[in-house]
Each structure stands twice: as C-alpha cells, then as structure tokens.
N, C-alpha and C. Protein backbone atom coordinates (compact mmCIF):
# COMPACT_ATOMS: atom_id res chain seq x y z
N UNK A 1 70.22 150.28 51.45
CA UNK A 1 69.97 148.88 51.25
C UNK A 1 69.76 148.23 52.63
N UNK A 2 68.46 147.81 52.75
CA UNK A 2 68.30 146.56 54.32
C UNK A 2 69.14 145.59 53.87
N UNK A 3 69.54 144.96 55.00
CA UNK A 3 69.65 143.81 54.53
C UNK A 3 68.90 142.75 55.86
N UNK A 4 68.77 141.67 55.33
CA UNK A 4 67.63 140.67 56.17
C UNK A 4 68.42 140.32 57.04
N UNK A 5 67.99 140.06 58.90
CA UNK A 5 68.62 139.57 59.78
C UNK A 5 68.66 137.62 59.44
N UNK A 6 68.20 136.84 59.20
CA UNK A 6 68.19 136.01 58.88
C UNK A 6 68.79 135.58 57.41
N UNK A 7 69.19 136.69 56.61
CA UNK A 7 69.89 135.68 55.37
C UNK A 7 71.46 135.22 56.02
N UNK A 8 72.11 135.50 57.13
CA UNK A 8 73.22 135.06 56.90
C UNK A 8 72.87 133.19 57.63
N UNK A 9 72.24 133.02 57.87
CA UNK A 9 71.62 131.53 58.08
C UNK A 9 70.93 131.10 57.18
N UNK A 10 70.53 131.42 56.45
CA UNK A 10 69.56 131.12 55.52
C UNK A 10 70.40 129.65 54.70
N UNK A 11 71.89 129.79 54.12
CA UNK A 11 72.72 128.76 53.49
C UNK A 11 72.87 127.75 54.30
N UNK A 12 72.36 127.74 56.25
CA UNK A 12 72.60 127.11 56.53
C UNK A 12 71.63 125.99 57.31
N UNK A 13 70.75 126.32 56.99
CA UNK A 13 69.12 126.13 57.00
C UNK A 13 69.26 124.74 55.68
N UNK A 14 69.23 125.65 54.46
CA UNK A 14 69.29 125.05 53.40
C UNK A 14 70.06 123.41 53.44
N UNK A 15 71.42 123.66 53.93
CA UNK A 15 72.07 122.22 54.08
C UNK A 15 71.69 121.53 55.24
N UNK A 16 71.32 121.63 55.96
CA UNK A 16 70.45 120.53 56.87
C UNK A 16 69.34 120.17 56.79
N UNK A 17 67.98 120.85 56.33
CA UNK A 17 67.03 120.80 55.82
C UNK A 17 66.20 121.22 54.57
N UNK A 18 66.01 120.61 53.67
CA UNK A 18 65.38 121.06 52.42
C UNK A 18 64.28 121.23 53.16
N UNK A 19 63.23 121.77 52.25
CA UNK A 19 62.24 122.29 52.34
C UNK A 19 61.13 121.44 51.61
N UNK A 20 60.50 120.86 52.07
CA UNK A 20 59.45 120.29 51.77
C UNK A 20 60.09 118.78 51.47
N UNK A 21 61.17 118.29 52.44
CA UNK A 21 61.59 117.10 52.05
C UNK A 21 61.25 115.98 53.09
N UNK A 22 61.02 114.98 53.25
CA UNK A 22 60.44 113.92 54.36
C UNK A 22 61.88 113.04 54.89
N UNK A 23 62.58 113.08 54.32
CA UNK A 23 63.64 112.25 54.92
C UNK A 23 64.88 112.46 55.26
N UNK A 24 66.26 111.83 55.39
CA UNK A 24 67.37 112.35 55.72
C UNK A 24 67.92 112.69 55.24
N UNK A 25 68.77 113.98 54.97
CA UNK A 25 69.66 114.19 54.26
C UNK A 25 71.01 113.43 54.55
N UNK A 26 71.90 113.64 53.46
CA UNK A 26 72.99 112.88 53.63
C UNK A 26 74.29 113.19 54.72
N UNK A 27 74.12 114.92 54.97
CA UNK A 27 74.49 115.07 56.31
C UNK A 27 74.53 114.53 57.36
N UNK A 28 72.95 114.39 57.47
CA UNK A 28 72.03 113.90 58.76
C UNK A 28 72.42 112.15 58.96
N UNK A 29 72.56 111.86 57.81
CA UNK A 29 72.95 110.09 57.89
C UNK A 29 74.67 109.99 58.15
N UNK A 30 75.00 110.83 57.88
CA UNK A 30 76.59 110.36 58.15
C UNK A 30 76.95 110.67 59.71
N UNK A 31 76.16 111.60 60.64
CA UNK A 31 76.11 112.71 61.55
C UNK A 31 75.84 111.28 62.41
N UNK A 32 74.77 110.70 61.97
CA UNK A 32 73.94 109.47 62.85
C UNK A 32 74.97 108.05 62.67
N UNK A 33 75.71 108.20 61.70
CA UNK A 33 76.36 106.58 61.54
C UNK A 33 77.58 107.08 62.61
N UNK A 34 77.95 108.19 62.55
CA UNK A 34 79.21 108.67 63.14
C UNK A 34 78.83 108.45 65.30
N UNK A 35 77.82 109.02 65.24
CA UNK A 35 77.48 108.69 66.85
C UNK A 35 77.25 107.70 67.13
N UNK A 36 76.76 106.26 66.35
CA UNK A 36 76.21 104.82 66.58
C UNK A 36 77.59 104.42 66.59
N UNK A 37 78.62 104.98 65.62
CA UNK A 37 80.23 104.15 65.76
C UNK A 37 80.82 104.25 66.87
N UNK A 38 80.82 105.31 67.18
CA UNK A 38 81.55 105.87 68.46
C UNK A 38 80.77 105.30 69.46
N UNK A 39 79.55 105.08 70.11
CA UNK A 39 79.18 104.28 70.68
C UNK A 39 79.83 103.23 70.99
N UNK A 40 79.55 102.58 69.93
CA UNK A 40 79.92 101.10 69.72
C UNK A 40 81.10 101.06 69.68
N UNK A 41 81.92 102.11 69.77
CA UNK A 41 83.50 101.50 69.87
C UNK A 41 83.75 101.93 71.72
N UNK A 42 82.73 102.64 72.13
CA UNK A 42 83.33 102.88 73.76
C UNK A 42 82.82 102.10 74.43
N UNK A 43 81.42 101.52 73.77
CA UNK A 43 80.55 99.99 74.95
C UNK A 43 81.37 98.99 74.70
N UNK A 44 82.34 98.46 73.38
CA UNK A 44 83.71 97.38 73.12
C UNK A 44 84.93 98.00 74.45
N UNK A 45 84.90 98.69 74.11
CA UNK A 45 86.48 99.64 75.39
C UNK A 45 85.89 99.72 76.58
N UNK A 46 84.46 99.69 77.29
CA UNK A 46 83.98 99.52 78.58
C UNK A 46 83.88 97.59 78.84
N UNK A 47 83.44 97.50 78.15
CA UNK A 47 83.65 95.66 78.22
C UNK A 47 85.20 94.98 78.29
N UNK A 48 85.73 95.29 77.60
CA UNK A 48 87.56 94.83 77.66
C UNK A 48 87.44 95.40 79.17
N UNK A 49 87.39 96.65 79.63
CA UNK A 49 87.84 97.29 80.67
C UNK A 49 87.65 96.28 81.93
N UNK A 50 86.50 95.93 82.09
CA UNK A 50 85.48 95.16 82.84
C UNK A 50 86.11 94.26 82.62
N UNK A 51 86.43 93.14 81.86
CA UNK A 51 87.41 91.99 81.54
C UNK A 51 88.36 91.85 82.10
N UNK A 52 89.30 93.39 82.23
CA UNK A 52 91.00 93.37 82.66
C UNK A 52 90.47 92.88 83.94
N UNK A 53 89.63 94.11 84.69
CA UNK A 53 89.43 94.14 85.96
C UNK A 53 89.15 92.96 86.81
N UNK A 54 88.41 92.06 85.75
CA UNK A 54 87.87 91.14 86.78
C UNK A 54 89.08 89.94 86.80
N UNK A 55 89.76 89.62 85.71
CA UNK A 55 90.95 89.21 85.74
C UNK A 55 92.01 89.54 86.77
N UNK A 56 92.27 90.69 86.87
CA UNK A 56 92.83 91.16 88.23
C UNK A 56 92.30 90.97 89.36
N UNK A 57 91.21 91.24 89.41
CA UNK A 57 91.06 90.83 90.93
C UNK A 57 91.27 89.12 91.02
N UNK A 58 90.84 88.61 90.07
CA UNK A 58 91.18 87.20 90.29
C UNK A 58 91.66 86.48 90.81
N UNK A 59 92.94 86.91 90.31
CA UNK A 59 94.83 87.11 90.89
C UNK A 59 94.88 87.81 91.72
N UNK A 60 94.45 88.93 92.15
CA UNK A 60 95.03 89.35 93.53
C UNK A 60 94.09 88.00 94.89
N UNK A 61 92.91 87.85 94.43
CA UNK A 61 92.61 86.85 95.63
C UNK A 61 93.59 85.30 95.57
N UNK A 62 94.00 84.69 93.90
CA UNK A 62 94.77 83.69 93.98
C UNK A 62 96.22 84.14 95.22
N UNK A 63 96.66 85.40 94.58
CA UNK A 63 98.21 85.86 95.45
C UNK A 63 97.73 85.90 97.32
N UNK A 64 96.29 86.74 97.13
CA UNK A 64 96.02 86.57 98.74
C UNK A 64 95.89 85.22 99.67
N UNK A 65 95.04 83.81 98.85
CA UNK A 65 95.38 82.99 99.61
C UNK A 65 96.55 82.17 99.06
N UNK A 66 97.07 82.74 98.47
CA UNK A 66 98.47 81.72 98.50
C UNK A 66 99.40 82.03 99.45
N UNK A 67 99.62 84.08 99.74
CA UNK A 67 99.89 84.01 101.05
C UNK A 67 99.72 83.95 102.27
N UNK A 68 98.33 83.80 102.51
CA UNK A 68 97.72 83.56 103.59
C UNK A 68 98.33 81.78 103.81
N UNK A 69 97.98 80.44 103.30
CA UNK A 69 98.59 79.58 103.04
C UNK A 69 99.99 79.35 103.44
N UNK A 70 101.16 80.18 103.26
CA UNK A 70 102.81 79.95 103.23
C UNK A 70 102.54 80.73 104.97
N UNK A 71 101.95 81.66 105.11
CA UNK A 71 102.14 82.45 106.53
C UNK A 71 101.71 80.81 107.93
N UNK A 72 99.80 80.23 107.31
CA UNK A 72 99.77 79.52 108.07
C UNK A 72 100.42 78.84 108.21
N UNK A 73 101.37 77.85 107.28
CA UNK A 73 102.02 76.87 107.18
C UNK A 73 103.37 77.06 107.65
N UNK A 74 104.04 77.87 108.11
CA UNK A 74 104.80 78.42 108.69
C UNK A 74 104.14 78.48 110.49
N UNK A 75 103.25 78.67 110.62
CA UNK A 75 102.91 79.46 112.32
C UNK A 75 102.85 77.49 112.30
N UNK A 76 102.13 76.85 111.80
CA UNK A 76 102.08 75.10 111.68
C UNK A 76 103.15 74.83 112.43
N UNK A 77 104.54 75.16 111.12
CA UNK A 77 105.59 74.22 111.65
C UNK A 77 106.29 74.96 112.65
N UNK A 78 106.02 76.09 113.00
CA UNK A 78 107.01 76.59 114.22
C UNK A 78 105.80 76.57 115.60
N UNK A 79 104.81 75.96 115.43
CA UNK A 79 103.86 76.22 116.94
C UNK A 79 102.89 74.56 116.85
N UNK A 80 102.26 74.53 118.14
CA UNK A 80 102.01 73.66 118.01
C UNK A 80 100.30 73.57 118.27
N UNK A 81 99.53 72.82 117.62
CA UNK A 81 97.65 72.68 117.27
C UNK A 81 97.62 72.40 118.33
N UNK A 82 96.45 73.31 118.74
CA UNK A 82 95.95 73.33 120.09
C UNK A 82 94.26 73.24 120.00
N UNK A 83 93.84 73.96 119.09
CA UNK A 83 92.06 73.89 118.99
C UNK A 83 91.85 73.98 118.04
N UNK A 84 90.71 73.51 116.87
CA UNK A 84 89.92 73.74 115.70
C UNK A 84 88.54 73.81 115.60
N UNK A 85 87.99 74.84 115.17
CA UNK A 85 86.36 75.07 115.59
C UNK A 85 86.16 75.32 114.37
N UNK A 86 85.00 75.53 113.96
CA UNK A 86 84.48 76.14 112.63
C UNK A 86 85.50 77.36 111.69
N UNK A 87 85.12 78.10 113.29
CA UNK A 87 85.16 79.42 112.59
C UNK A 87 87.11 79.98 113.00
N UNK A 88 87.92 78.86 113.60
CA UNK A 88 89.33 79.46 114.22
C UNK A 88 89.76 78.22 114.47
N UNK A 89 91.51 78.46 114.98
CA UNK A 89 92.40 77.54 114.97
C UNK A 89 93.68 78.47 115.49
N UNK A 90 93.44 77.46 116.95
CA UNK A 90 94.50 77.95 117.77
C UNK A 90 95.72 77.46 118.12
N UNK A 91 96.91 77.75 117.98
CA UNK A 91 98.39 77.33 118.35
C UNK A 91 99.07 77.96 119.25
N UNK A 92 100.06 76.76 120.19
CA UNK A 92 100.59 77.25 121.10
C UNK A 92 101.60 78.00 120.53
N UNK A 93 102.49 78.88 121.34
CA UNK A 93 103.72 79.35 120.40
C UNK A 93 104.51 79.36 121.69
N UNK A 94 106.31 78.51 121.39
CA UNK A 94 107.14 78.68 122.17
C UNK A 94 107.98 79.74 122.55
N UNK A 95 107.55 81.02 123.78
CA UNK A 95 109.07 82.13 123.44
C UNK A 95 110.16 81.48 123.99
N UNK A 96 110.84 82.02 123.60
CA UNK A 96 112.56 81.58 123.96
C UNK A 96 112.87 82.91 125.06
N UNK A 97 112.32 84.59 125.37
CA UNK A 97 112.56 84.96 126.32
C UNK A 97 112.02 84.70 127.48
N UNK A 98 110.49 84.57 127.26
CA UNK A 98 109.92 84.21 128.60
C UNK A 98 109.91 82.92 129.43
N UNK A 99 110.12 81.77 127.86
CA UNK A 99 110.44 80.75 128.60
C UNK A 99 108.58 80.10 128.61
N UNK A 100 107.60 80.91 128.18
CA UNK A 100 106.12 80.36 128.28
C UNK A 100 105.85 80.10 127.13
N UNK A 101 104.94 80.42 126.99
CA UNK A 101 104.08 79.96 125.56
C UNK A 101 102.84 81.02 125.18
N UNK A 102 102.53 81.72 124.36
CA UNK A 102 101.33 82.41 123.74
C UNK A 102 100.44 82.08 122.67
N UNK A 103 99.17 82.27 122.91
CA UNK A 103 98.52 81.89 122.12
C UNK A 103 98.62 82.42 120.76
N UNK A 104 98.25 82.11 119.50
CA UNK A 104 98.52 82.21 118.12
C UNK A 104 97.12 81.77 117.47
N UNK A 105 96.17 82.80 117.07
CA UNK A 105 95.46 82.14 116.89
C UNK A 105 95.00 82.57 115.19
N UNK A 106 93.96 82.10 114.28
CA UNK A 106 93.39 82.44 113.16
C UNK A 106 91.89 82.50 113.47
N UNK A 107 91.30 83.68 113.21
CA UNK A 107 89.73 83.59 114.03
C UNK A 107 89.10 84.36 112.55
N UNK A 108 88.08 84.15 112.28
CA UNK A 108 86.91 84.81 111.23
C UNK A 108 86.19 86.25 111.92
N UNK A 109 86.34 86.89 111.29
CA UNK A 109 86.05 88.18 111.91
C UNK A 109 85.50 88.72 111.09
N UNK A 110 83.89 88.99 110.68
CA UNK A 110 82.82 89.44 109.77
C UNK A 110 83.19 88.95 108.95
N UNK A 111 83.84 89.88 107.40
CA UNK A 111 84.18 89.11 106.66
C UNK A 111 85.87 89.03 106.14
N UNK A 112 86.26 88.70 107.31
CA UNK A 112 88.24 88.59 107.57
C UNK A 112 88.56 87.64 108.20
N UNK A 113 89.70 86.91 108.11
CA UNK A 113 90.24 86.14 108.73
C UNK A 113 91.31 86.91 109.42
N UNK A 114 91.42 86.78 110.65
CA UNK A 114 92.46 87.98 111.11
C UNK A 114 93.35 86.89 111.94
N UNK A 115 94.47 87.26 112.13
CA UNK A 115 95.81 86.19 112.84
C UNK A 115 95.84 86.95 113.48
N UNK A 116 95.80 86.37 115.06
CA UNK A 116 96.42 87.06 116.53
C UNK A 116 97.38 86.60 117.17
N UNK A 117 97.73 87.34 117.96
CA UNK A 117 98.55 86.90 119.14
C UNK A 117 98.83 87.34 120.25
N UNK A 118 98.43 86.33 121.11
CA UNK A 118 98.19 86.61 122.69
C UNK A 118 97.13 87.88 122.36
N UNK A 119 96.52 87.58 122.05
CA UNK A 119 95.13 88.73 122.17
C UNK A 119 95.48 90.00 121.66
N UNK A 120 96.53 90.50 121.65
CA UNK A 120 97.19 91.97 121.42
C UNK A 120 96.83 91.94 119.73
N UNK A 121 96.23 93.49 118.94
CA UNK A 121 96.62 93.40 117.92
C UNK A 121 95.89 92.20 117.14
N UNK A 122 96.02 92.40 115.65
CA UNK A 122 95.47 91.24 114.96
C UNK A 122 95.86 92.20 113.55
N UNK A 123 96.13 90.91 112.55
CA UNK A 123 96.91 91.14 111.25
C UNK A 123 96.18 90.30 110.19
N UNK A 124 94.90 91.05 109.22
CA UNK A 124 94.22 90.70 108.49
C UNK A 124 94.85 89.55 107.76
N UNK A 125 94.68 88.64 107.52
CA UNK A 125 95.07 87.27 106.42
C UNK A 125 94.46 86.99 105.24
N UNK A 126 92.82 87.25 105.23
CA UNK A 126 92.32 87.04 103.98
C UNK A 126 91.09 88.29 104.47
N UNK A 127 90.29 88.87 103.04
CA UNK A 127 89.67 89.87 103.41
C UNK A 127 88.42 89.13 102.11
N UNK A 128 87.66 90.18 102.48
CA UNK A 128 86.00 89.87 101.27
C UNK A 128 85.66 88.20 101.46
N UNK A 129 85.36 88.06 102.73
CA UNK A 129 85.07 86.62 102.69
C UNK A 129 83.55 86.22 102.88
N UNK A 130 83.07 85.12 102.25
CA UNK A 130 81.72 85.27 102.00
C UNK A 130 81.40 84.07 102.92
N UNK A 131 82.75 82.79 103.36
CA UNK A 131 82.34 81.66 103.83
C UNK A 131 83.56 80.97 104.19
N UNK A 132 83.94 80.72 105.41
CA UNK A 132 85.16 79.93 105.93
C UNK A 132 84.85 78.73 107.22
N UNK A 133 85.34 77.94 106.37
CA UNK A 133 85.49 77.11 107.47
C UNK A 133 86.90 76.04 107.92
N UNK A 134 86.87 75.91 108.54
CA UNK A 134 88.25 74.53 109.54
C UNK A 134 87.49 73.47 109.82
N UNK A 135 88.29 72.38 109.67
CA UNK A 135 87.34 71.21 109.87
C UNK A 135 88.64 70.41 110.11
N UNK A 136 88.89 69.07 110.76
CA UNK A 136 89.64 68.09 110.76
C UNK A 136 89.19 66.98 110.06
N UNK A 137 90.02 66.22 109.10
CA UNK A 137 89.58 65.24 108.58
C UNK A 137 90.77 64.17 108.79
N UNK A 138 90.69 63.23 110.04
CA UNK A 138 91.49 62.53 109.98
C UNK A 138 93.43 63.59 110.47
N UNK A 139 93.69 63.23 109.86
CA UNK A 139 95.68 63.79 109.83
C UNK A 139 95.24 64.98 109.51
N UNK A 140 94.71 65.77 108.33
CA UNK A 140 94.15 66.59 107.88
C UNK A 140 93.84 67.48 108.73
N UNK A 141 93.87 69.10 108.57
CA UNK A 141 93.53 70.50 108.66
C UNK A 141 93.17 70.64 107.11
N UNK A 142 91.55 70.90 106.99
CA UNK A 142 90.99 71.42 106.22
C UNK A 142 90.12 72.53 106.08
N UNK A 143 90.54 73.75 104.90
CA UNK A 143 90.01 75.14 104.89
C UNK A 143 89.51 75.32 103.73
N UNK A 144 88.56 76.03 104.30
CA UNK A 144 87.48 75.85 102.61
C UNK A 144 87.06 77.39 103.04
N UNK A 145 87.27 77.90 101.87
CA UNK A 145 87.12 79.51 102.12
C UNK A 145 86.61 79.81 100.38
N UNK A 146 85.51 80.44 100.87
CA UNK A 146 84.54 81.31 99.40
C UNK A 146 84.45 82.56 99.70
N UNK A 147 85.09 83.34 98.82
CA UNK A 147 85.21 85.17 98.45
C UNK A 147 84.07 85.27 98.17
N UNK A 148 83.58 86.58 98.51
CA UNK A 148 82.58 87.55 98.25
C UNK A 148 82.35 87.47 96.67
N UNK A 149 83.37 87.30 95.75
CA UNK A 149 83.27 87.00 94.19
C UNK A 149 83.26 85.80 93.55
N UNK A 150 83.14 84.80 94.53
CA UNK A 150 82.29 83.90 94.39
C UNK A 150 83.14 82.78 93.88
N UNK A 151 84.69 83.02 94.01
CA UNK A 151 85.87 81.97 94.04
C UNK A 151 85.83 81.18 95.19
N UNK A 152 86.22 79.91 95.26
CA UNK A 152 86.62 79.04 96.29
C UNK A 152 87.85 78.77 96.34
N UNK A 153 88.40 78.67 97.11
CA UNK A 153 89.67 77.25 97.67
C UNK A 153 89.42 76.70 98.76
N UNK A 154 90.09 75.60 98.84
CA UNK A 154 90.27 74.66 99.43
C UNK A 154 91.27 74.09 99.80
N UNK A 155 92.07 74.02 100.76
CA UNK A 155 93.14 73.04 101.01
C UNK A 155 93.33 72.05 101.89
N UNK A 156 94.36 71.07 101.79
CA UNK A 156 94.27 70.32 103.29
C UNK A 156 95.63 70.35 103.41
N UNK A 157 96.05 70.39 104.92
CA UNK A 157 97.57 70.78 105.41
C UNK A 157 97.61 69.20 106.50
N UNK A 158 98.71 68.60 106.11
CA UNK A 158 98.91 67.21 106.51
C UNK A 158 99.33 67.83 108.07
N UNK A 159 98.87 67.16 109.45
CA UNK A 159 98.92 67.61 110.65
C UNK A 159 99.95 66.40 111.69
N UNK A 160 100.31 65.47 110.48
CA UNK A 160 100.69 63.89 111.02
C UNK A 160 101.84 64.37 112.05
N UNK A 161 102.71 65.31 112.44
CA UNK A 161 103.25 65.40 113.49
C UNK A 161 103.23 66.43 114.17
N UNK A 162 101.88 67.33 114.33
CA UNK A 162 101.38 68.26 114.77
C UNK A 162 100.09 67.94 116.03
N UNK A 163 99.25 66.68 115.84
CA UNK A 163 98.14 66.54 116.18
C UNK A 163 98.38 65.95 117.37
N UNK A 164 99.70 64.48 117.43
CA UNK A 164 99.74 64.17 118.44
C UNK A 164 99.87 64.68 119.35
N UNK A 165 101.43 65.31 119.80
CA UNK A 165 101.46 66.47 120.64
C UNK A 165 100.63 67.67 121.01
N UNK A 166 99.61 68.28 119.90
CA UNK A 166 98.74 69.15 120.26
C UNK A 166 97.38 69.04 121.49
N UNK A 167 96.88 67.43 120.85
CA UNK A 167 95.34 67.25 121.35
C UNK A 167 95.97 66.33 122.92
N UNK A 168 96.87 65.84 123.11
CA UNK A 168 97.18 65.31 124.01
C UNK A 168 97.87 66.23 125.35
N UNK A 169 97.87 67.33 125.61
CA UNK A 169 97.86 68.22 126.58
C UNK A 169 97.22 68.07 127.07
C-alpha cells in the first residue's frame, strides 16, 4: 500500500481553504478580529504609557524649579546682590574664616543654569532649558525660565532689603 506524501495535510488544507470558495472562512475572520484586538488594546497601553510619562516629567521640572527657587532664595538672604544681566546674577558672599568675601554667582550655561562659586566648580540648578532670563523690575528680581518642553515659570523675589546695600558699593 503507497500511501500519498501530502494526505497527512490534506485535512488541513481543507479547514483554511475550501476549494473553489471566494471569501473568508470563519477561521480566517476570527484569526483577523483577534490581531485588530490585540492591536488596539497595545496602541490604548502605548498611549496611557505616553500619558504617565509626560505627567512625570511635568513634576519632576515643577520639583526642579521649586528647588532651584528655595536654594536661590536662601544664597538671597545669606549674600548680598551685586549684578543682574540677562543671562546671570551675582552675590557677594561673607566668609567668616577669611574674613573676605566670594563671589556666588547663577550664570546660563547652554542649556543649564549652573550656581558657582568663586569660579571653582559649578552645581547644575535647572537643566533642559530652552529660555532664561533676570531682569529687575523695580524692588523685584525677576526669572522667567521656559523648558525645552515647553513649560514656563516665572517668579519675582522681593529685593527691598537686598538692593540697597548691593548697588551702592
């Protein structure tokens, strides 16, 4: 007895394709609803994903200039305004060993705001920056800073017993 190399496929020929038929079998349609679902449930789970993310970063730039903010406002009340330019803002700082004073400064650096002192070293403050500026308005120290993601802030830091003593050196 031969037996045919092709009958053990032959049953399986049969259920995926009839023979002389033009359209889908019911296999073929459940096979196709099953890959369009799954799709559509991982382009929903790539979108949420994309959602968390951008939410997070959100907040990490709110947390970055809020501490950038408490650090300046601090070097403020312990040093005293010495220069404001566009792009920096410099303070004297009193040591208690040397008995002198060092500079303290906040300068824009590509796209960073970096805090120095006395030239040595420098300690990033805000990073991904697309646009910063210092400006005086009156009593006012005003900073207007736009992220690379296209957030702004803005603040103004009251200077009313900072300015006199500073600009009058």
């Amino acid at each position: 007895m031969k037996r045919n190399k092709n009958w053990s496929f032959k049953w399986l020929r049969s259920l995926v394709q009839l023979p002389n038929s033009k359209g889908f079998t019911l296999l073929e349609a459940i096979i196709a609803l099953l890959v369009f679902a799954l799709c559509f449930s991982l382009f929903s789970l790539a979108v949420k994903q994309v959602h968390s993310i951008n939410n997070a970063q959100q907040s990490d730039r709110q947390l970055e200039w809020h501490l950038f903010l408490n650090q300046f406002e601090y070097d403020l009340k312990e040093n005293h305004l010495k220069e404001v330019t566009k792009n920096q803002v410099v303070f004297n700082q009193y040591v208690e060993k040397t008995g002198g004073t060092e500079r303290v400064s906040y300068t824009r650096n590509f796209q960073k705001l970096v805090r120095q002192v006395s030239s040595q070293g420098y300690q990033p403050m805000l990073m991904q920056l697309r646009e910063l500026t210092f400006s005086l308005d009156g009593m006012f120290l005003v900073i207007h800073v736009e992220f690379m993601n296209g957030e702004n802030y803005r603040s103004q830091i009251n200077l009313k017993s900072h300015i006199e003593e500073s600009f009058d050196e």
